[in-house]
Protein backbone atom coordinates (compact mmCIF):
# COMPACT_ATOMS: atom_id res chain seq x y z
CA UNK A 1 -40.68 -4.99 29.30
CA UNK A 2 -43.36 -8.07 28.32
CA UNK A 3 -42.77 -11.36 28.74
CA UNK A 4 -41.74 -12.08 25.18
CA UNK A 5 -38.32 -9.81 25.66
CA UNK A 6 -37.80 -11.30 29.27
CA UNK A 7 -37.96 -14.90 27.37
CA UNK A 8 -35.63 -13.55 24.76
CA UNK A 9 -32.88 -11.81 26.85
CA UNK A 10 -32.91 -14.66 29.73
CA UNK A 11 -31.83 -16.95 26.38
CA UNK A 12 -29.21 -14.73 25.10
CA UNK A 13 -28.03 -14.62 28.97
CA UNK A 14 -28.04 -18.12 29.18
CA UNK A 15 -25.67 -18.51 25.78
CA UNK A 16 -23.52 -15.94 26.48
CA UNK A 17 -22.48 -17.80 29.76
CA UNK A 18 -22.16 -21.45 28.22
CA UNK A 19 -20.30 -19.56 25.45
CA UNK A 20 -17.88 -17.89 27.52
CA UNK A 21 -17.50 -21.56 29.71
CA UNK A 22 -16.91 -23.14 26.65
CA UNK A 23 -14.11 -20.82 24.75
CA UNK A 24 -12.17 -20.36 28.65
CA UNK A 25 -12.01 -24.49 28.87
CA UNK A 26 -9.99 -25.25 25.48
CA UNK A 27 -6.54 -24.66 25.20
CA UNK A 28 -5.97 -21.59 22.38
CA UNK A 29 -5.35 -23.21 19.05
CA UNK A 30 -2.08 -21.73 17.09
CA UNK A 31 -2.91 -19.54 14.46
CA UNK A 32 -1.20 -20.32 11.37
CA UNK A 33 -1.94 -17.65 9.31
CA UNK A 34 0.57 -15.92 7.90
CA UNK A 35 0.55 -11.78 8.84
CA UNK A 36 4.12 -10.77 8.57
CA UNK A 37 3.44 -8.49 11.07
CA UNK A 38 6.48 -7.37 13.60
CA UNK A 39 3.49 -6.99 16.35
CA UNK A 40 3.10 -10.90 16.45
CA UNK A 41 4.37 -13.76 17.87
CA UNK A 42 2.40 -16.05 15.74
CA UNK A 43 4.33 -18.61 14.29
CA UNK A 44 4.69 -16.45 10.56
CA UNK A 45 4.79 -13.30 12.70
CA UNK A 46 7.71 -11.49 12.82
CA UNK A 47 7.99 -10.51 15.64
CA UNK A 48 11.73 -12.01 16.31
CA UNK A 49 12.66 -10.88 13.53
CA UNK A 50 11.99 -7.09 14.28
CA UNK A 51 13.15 -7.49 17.89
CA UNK A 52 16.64 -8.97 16.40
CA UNK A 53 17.26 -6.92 13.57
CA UNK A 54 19.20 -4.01 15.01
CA UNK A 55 21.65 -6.91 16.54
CA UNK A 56 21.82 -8.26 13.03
CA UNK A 57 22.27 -5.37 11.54
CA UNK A 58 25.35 -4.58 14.16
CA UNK A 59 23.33 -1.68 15.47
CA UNK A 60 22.69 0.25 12.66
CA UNK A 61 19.68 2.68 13.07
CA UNK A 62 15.87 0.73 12.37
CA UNK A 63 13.02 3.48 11.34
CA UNK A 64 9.94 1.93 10.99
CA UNK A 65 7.80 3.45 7.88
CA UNK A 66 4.19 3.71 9.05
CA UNK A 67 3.21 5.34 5.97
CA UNK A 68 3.68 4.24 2.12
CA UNK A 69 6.86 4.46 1.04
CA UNK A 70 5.55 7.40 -1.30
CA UNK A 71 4.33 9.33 1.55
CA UNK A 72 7.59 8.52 3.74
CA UNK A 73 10.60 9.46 0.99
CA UNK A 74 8.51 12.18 -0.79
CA UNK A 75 8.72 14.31 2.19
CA UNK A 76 11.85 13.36 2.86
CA UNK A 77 13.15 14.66 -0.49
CA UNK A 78 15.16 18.17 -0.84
CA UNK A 79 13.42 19.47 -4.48
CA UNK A 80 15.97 22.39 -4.03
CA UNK A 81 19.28 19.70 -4.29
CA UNK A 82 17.60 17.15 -6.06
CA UNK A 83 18.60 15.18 -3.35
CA UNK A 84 17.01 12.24 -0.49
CA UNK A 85 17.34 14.14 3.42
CA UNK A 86 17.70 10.19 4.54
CA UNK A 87 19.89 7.63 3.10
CA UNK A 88 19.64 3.59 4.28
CA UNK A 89 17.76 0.78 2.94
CA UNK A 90 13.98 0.39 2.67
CA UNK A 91 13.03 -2.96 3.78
CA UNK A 92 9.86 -4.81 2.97
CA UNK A 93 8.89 -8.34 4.52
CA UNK A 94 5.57 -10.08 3.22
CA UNK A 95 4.16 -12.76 1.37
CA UNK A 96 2.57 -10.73 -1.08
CA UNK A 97 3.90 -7.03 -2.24
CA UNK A 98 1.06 -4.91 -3.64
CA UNK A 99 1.73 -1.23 -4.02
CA UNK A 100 0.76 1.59 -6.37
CA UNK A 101 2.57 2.55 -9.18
CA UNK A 102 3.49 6.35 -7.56
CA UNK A 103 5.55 4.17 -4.57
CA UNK A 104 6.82 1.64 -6.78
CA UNK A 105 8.45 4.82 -8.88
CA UNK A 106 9.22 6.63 -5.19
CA UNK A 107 11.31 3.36 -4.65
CA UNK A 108 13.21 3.39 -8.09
CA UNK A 109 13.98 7.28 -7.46
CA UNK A 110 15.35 6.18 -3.92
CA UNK A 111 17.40 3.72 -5.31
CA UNK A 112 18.51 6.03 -8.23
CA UNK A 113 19.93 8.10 -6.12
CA UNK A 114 22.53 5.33 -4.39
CA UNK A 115 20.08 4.07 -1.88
CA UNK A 116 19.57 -0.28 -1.46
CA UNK A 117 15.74 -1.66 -1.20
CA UNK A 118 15.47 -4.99 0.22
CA UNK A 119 12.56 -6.81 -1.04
CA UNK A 120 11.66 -10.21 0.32
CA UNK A 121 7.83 -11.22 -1.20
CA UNK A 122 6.54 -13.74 -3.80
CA UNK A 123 5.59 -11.48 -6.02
CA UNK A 124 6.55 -7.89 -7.16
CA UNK A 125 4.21 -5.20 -8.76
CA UNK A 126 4.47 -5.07 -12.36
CA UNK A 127 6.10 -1.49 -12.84
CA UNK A 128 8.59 -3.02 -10.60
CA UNK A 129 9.13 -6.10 -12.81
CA UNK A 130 9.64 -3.83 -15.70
CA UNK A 131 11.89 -1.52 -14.41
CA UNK A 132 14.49 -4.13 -13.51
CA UNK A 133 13.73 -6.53 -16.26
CA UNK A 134 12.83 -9.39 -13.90
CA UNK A 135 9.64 -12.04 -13.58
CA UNK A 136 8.84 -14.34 -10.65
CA UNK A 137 7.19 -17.96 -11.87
CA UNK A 138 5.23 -20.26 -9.47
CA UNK A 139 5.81 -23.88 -9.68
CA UNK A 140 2.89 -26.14 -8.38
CA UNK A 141 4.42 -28.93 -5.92
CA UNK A 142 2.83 -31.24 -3.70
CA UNK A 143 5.68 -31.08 -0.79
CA UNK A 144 6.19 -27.71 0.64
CA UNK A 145 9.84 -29.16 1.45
CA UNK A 146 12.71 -27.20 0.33
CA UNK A 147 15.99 -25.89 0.66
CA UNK A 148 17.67 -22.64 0.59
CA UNK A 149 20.71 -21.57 0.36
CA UNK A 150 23.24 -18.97 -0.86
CA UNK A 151 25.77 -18.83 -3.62
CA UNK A 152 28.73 -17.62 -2.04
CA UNK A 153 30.77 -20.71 -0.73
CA UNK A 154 31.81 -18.93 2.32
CA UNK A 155 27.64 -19.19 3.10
CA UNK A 156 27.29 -22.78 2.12
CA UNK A 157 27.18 -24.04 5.23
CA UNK A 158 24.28 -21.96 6.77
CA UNK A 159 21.26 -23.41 4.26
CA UNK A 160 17.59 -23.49 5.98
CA UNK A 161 15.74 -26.80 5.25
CA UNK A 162 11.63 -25.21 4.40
CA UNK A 163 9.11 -27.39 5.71
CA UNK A 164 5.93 -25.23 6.17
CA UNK A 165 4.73 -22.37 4.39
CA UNK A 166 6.84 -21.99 1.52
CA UNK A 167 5.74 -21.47 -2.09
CA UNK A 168 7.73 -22.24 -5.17
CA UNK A 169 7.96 -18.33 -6.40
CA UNK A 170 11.65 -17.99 -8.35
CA UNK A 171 13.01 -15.79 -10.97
CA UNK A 172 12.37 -17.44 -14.32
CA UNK A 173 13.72 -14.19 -15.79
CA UNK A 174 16.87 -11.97 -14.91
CA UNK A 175 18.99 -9.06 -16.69
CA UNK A 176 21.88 -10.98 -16.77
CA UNK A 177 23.67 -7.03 -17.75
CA UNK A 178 23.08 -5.66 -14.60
CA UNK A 179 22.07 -8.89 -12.17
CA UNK A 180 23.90 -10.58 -9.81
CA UNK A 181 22.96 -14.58 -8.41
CA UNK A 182 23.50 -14.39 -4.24
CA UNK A 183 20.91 -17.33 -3.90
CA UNK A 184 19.24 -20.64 -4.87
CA UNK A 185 16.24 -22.78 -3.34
CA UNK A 186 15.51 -26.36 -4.32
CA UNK A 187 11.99 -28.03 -3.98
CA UNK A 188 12.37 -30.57 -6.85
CA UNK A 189 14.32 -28.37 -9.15
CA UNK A 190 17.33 -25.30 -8.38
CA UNK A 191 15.89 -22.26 -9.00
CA UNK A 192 16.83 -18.83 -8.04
CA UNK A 193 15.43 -16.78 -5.51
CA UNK A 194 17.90 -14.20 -4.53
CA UNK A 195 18.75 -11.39 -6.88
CA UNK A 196 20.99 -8.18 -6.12
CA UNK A 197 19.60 -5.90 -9.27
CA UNK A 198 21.83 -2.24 -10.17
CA UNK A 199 19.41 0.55 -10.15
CA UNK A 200 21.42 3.59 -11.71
CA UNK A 201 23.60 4.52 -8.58
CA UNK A 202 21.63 1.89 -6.49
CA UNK A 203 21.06 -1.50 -5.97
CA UNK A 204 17.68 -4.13 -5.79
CA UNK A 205 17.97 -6.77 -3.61
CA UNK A 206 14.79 -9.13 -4.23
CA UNK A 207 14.36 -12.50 -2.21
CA UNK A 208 11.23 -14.64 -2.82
CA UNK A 209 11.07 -16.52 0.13
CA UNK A 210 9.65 -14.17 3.33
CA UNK A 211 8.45 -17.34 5.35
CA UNK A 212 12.06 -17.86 6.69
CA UNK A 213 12.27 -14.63 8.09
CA UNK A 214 8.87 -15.28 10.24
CA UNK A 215 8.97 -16.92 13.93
CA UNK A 216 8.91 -19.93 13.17
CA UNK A 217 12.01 -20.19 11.14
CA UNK A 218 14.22 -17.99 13.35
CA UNK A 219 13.51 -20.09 16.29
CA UNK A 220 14.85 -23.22 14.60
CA UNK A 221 18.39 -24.66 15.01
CA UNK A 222 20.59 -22.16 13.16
CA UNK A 223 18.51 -20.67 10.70
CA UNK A 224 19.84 -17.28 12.24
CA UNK A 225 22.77 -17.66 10.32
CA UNK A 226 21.23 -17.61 6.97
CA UNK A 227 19.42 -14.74 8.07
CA UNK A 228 22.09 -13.16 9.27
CA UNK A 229 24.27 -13.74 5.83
CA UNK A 230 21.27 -12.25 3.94
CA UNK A 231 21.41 -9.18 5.29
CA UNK A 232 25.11 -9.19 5.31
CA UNK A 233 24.62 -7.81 1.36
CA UNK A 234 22.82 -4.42 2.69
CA UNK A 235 24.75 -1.62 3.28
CA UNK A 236 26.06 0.09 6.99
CA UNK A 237 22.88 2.53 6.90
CA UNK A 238 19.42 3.20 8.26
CA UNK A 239 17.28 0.30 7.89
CA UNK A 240 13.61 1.95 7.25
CA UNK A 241 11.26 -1.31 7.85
CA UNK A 242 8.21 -0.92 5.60
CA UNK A 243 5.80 -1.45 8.65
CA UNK A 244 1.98 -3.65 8.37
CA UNK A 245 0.65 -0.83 11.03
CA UNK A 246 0.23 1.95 9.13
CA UNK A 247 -0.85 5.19 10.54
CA UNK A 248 -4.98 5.54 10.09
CA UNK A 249 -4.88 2.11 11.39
CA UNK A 250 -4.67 2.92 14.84
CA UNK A 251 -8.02 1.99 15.71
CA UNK A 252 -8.13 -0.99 14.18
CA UNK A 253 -5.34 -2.37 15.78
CA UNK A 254 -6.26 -1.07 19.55
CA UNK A 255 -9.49 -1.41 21.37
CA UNK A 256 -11.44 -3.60 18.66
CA UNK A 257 -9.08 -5.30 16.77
CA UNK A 258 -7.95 -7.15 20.76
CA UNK A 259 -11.93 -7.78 21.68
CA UNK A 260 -12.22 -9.33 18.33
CA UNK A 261 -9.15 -11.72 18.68
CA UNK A 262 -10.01 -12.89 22.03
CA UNK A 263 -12.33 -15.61 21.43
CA UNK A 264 -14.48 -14.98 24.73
CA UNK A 265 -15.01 -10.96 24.10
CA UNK A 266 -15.51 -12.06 20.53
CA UNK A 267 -18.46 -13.86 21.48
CA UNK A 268 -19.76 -11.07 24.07
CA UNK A 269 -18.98 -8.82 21.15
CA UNK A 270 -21.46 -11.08 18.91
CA UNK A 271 -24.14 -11.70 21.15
CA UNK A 272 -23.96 -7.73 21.68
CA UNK A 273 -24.97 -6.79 18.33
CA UNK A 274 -27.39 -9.45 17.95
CA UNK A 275 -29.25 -8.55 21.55
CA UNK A 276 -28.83 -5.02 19.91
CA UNK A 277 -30.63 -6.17 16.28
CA UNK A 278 -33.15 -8.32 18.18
CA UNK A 279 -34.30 -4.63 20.51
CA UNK A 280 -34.34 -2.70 16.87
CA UNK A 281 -36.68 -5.60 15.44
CA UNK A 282 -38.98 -5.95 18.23
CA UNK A 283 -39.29 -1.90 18.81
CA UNK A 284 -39.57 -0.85 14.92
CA UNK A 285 -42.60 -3.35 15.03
CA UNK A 286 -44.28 -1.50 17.74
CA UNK A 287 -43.23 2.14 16.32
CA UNK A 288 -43.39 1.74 12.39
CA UNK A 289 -45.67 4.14 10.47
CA UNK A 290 -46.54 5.23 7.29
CA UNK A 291 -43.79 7.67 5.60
CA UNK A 292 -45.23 10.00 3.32
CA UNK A 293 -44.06 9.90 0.04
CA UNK A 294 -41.92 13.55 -0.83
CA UNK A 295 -41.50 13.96 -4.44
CA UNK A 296 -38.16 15.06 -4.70
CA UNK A 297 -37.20 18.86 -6.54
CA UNK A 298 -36.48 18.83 -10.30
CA UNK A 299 -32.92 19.34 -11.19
CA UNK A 300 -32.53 22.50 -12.77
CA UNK A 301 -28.77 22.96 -12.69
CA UNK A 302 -28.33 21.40 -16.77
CA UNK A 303 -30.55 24.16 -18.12
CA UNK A 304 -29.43 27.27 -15.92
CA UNK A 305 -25.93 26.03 -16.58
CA UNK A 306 -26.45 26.21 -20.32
CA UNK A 307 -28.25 29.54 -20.07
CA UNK A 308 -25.50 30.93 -18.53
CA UNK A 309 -23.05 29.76 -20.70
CA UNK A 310 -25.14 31.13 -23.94
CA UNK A 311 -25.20 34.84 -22.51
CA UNK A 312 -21.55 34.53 -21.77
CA UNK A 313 -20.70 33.38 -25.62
CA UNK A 314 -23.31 35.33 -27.04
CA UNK A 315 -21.45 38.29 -25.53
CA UNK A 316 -17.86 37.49 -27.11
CA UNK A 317 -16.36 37.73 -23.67
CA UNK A 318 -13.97 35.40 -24.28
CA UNK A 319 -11.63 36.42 -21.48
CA UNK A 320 -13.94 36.26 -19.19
CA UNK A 321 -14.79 32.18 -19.98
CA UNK A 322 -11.26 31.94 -20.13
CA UNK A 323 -10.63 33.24 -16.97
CA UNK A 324 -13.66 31.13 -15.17
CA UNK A 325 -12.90 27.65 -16.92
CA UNK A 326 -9.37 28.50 -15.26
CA UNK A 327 -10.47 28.84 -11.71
CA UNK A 328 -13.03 25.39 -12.13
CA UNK A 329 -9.91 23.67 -13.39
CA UNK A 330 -7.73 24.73 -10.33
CA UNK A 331 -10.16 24.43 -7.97
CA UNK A 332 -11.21 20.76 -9.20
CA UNK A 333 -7.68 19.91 -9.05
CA UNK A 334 -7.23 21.02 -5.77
CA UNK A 335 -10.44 19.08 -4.30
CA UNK A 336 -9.78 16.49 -6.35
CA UNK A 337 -6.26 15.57 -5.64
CA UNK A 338 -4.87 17.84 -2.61
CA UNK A 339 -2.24 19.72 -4.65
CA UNK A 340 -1.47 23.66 -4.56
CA UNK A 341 -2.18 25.26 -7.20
CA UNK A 342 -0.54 28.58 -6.43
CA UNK A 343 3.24 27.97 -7.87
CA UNK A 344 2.88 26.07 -11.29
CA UNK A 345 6.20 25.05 -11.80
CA UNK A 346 8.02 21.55 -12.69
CA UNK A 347 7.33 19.85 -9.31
CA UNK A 348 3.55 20.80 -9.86
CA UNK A 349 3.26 19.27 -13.11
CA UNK A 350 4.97 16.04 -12.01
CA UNK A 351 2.69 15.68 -9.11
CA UNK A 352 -0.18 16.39 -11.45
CA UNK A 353 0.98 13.89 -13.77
CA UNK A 354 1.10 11.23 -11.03
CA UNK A 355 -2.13 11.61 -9.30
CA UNK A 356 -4.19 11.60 -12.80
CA UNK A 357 -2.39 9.54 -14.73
CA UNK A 358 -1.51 11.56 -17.67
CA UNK A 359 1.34 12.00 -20.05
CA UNK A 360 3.95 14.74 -18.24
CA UNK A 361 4.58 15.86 -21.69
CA UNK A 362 0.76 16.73 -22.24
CA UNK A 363 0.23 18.00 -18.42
CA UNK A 364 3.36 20.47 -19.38
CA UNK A 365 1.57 21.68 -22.70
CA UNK A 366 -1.86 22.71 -20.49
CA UNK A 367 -0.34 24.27 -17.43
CA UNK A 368 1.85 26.53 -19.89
CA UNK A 369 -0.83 27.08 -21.84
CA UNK A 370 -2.72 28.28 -19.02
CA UNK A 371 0.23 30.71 -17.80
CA UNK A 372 0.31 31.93 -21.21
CA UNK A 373 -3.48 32.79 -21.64
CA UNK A 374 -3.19 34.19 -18.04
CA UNK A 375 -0.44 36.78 -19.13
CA UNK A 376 -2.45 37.95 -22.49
CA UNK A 377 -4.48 41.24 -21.94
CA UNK A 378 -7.09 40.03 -24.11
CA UNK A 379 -7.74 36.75 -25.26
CA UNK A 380 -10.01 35.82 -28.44
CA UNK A 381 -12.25 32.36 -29.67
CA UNK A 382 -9.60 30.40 -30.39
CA UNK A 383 -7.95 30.83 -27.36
CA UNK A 384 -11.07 29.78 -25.66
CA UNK A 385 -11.22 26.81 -28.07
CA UNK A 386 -7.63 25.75 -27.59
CA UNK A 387 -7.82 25.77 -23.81
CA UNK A 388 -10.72 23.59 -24.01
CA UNK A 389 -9.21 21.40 -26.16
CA UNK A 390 -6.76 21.03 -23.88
CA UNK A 391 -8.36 20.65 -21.19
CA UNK A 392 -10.93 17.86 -22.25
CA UNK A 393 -7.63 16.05 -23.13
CA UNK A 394 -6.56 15.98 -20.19
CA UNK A 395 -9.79 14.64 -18.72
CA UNK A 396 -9.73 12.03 -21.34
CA UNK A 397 -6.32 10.07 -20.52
CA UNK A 398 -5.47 9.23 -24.15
C-alpha cells in the first residue's frame, strides 16, 4: 500500500468518525412522510391502526394480503362452482391507489359475487372509476384544515377536525341509481367523500381521506370513534388488509432497508461504497490494458430462417407448417406469459385474454381454430393462411 492510499483511507477514517459523532449527537427528526405502512409508527404510519383493527372490528378474522389482490383471490377461486373459497372484505389504506387493470377486474368479480371492498385513497384507477360510474376532483386550498364527518345523525357527534396532511380529493361524480351518501368533509366547501357503491350482489365502499386512519389521527382525542363508525358499514367477515410488504420484498425491508434508515449505518454504508469506488479507481489505473477489438459473428439466423421456410412451402406440406407455427405459438405463450397450454378450454382463453390484452371474443376464434386444424387429417393453403391470419391478429391488438 503507497503513501497516496494511506493518505486517502486515514481521510475517509477520519470522516467516518466525525460523521458517526455528528448523526449520534442530534435528536432523530420525525419523519413526516406519509407510507401507510402497518410496519410504522411514523406519524402517517399505520401502525395503530393495524394493531387496533381486530378490536374494531369486534374480533373478526384480519388476513393480511401480501400479494396483489389478483394473485390473492385468483387462487382462492373454485373455477369448478364458479364460486370465491374466502368471503370478507378486502381492505386497502393509502394515499394513492395504483393497480393494474387484471386486479382492479379481480376486485369487481369479488364484489360480484356478494363480497364488500373498502377503499380509502385519493384516487382510484380508471377501470375502477368506470365500473362504478364515479370520479374523484381535487380542489386546490391553501389551509389543509378540514372537517369530516358522517351523514347518519346517530354519527354526528364523532367528526375529526384535519389539520395536517389532508388533500381536497371528493366525488364530483356519483351514480345516484345505485349510490349511497355515508359521508361529507368540509375545507371551504361540503363535499363528499364517503360513498357505499352496489356492485351486482356486492357493495363499494370508497373513502377519500386515508390520512385519518394514520398515527397521527388515531392518537388524537376521540378520533377513534369516527374510525370506529366507518367501519361499522363493513360486514361481520374476514377483513383481508391489502398489505405495503408484499412478498419479493423481503429483502428490501430486512437487512438493508434498516442500515439505510439509520442515519449512522447510512453513512458507514456511504463511505463504504465510496472507499470501495476510490480502490476500483486507483487499481484499474495501475492494471488497465489494451482490449483487443473482436469483430463480432454475422447474424445468419434471417436468411437460414427464410431458407427453411421456402423448402417447407415449396414442398406443399402444409400440415406440417401448420403443425410447427402451432408449437412456436404455444411455446411463446407459455414463456411469455406463464400459462399451460395443455387444456384449452374457457379458463385458458380468459387468462390469455388478460395477460395480452386482446379481445376474448377474438382469443376464442384462434384457440378454436387451432383445435380445429389440430383434429383435421390433412390440412391445405388456406388453412395455413387462415391460421396466420389469425395469429398475426392476435399479435397486433386491434
Amino acid at each position: 500500500m503507497n503513501k497516496t492510499v494511506k493518505i486517502y483511507l486515514g481521510l475517509l477514517i477520519v470522516l467516518f468518525i466525525a460523521a458517526v459523532a455528528i448523526e449520534f449527537s442530534q435528536p432523530e427528526p420525525i419523519d413526516w412522510n406519509p407510507t401507510y405502512n402497518e410496519e410504522h409508527s411514523k406519524p402517517y404510519g399505520l401502525k395503530v391502526f393495524r394493531e387496533e383493527l381486530a378490536s374494531i372490528m369486534q374480533g373478526q378474522e384480519i388476513e393480511d394480503i401480501k400479494t396483489t389482490p389478483y394473485q390473492y383471490f385468483d387462487e382462492n377461486y373454485n373455477w369448478a362452482d364458479s364460486l370465491y373459497n374466502v368471503e370478507g372484505s378486502y381492505m386497502y389504506i393509502n394515499r394513492f391507489y395504483s393497480t393494474d387493470d387484471i386486479s382492479t377486474q379481480e376486485l369487481l368479480d369479488f364484489a360480484a359475487h356478494g363480497n364488500t371492498v373498502f377503499i380509502t385513497s385519493g384516487n382510484l384507477p380508471p377501470k375502477l372509476r368506470d365500473s362504478l360510474g364515479v370520479d374523484i376532483s381535487y380542489a386546490l386550498n391553501r389551509s389543509t384544515k378540514a372537517r369530516t364527518w358522517l351523514a347518519n345523525p346517530v354519527f354526528r357527534g364523532d367528526s375529526i377536525k384535519v389539520e395536517k396532511g389532508a388533500e381536497n380529493a371528493y366525488f364530483s361524480k356519483i351514480d345516484s341509481t345505485r349510490s349511497t351518501v355515508l359521508g361529507y368533509q368540509e375545507f371551504k366547501e361540503k363535499r363528499i367523500n364517503f360513498i357505499k357503491v352496489k356492485h351486482h350482489y356486492g357493495y363499494f365502499y370508497l373513502h377519500t381521506q386515508p390520512v385519518v386512519f394514520t398515527n397521527y389521527y388515531l392518537l388524537k382525542d376521540r378520533n377513534y370513534n369516527y374510525i370506529e363508525d366507518v367501519l361499522s358499514y363493513l360486514p361481520e367477515q374476514t377483513v383481508f388488509f391489502d398489505s405495503p410488504n408484499k412478498r419479493g420484498k423481503e429483502l428490501g425491508s430486512s437487512s438493508m432497508r434498516y442500515i439505510l434508515s439509520q442515519p449512522a449505518l447510512r453513512w458507514a454504508w456511504n463511505l463504504a461504497l465510496l472507499t470501495l469506488l476510490i480502490f476500483m479507481i486507483f487499481n484499474a489505473k495501475r492494471k488497465q490494458r489494451i482490449v483487443k477489438v473482436i469483430k463480432p459473428l454475422r447474424n445468419t439466423t434471417v436468411e437460414f430462417t427464410r431458407t427453411i421456410g421456402n423448402l417447407y412451402y415449396e414442398t406443399k406440406d402444409h400440415q406440417n407448417i401448420i403443425d410447427k407455427k402451432i408449437t412456436y405459438f404455444f411455446e411463446k405463450i407459455r414463456n411469455d406469459h406463464y400459462l399451460d397450454t395443455q387444456v384449452l378450454n374457457d379458463q385458458f382463453i380468459k387468462n390469455l385474454a388478460l395477460k395480452t390484452g386482446n379481445d376474448k371474443l377474438k382469443v376464442k376464434k384462434l384457440i378454436d381454430l387451432i383445435i380445429h386444424l389440430r383434429s383435421k387429417t390433412v390440412c391445405d393453403e388456406g388453412d395455413l393462411l387462415r391460421l396466420n391470419k389469425a395469429i398475426e391478429e392476435f399479435y397486433n391488438k386491434k
